[in-house]
Protein backbone atom coordinates (compact mmCIF):
# COMPACT_ATOMS: atom_id res chain seq x y z
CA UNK A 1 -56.33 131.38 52.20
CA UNK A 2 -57.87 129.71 49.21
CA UNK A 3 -58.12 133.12 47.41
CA UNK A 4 -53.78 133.56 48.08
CA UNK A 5 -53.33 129.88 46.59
CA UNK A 6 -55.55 130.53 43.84
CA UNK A 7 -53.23 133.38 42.69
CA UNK A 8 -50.25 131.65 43.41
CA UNK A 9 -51.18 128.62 41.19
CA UNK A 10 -52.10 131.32 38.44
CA UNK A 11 -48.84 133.08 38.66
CA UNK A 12 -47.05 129.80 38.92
CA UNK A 13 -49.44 128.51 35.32
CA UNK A 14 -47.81 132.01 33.90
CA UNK A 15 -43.93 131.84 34.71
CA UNK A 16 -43.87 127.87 34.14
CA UNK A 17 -46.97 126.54 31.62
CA UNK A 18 -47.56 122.66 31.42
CA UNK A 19 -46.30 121.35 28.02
CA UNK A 20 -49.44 118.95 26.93
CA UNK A 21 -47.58 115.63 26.01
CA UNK A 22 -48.66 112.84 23.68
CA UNK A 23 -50.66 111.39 26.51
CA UNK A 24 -52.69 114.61 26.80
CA UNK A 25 -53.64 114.66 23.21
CA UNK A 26 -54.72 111.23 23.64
CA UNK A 27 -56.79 111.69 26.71
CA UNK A 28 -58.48 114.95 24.84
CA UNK A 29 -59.16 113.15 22.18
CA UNK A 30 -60.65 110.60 23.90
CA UNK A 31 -62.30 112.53 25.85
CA UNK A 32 -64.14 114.38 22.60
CA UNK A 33 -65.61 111.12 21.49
CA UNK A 34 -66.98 110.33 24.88
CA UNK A 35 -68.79 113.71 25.08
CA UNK A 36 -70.14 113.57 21.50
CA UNK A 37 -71.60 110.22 22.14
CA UNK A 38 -72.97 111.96 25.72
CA UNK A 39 -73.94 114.93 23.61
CA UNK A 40 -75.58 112.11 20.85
CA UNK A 41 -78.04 110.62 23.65
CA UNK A 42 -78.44 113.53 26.28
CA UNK A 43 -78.23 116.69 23.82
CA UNK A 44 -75.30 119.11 23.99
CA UNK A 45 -77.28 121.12 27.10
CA UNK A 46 -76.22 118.75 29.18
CA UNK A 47 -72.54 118.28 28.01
CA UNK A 48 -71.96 121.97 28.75
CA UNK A 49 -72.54 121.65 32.37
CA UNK A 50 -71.00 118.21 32.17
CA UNK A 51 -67.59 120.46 30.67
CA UNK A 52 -68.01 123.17 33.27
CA UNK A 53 -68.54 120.66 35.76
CA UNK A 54 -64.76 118.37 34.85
CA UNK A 55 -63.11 121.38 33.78
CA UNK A 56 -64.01 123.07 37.15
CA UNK A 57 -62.80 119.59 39.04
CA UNK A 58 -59.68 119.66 36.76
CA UNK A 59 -58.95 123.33 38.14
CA UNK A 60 -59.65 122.06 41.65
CA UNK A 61 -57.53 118.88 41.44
CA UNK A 62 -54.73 121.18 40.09
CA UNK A 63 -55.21 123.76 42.70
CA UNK A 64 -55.01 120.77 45.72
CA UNK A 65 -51.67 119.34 44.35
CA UNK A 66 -49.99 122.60 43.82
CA UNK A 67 -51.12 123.19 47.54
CA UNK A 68 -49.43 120.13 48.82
CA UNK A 69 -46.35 120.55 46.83
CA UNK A 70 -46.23 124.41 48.01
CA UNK A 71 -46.24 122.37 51.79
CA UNK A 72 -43.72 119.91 50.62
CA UNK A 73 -41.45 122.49 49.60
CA UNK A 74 -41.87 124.31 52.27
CA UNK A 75 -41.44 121.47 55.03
CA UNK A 76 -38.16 120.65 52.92
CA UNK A 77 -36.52 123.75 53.00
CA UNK A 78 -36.81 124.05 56.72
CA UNK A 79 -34.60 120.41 56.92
């Protein structure tokens, strides 16, 4: 089951891409300076699995939402 929502999220990411906003600039950015001063103290090493790690948990997150809204949809249309 996880392997069919997987592909429907990508094919969903294809036909309808998220357009990054102003607040998603921000957050990047702000993210960057967090991860250089991380990288500054605990070496960059450790920020690459720290990346893989959120970026991973970002895909996740993404994933579990699109799942729920799939159900949502889905519980709607048989009203």
């Amino acid at each position: 089951m996880n392997l069919l929502i997987s592909d429907l999220f990508s094919l969903s990411q294809e036909h309808f891409p998220a357009v990054p906003d102003a607040e998603d600039s921000s957050r990047q950015r702000l993210l960057s300076r967090h991860l250089d001063a991380v990288r500054g103290s605990l070496g960059e090493d450790f920020v690459d699995k720290l990346r893989d790690l959120t970026d991973e948990q970002g895909l996740r997150d993404q994933e579990a939402a699109f799942l729920q809204g799939l159900r949502l949809g889905l519980s709607l249309h048989r009203l």
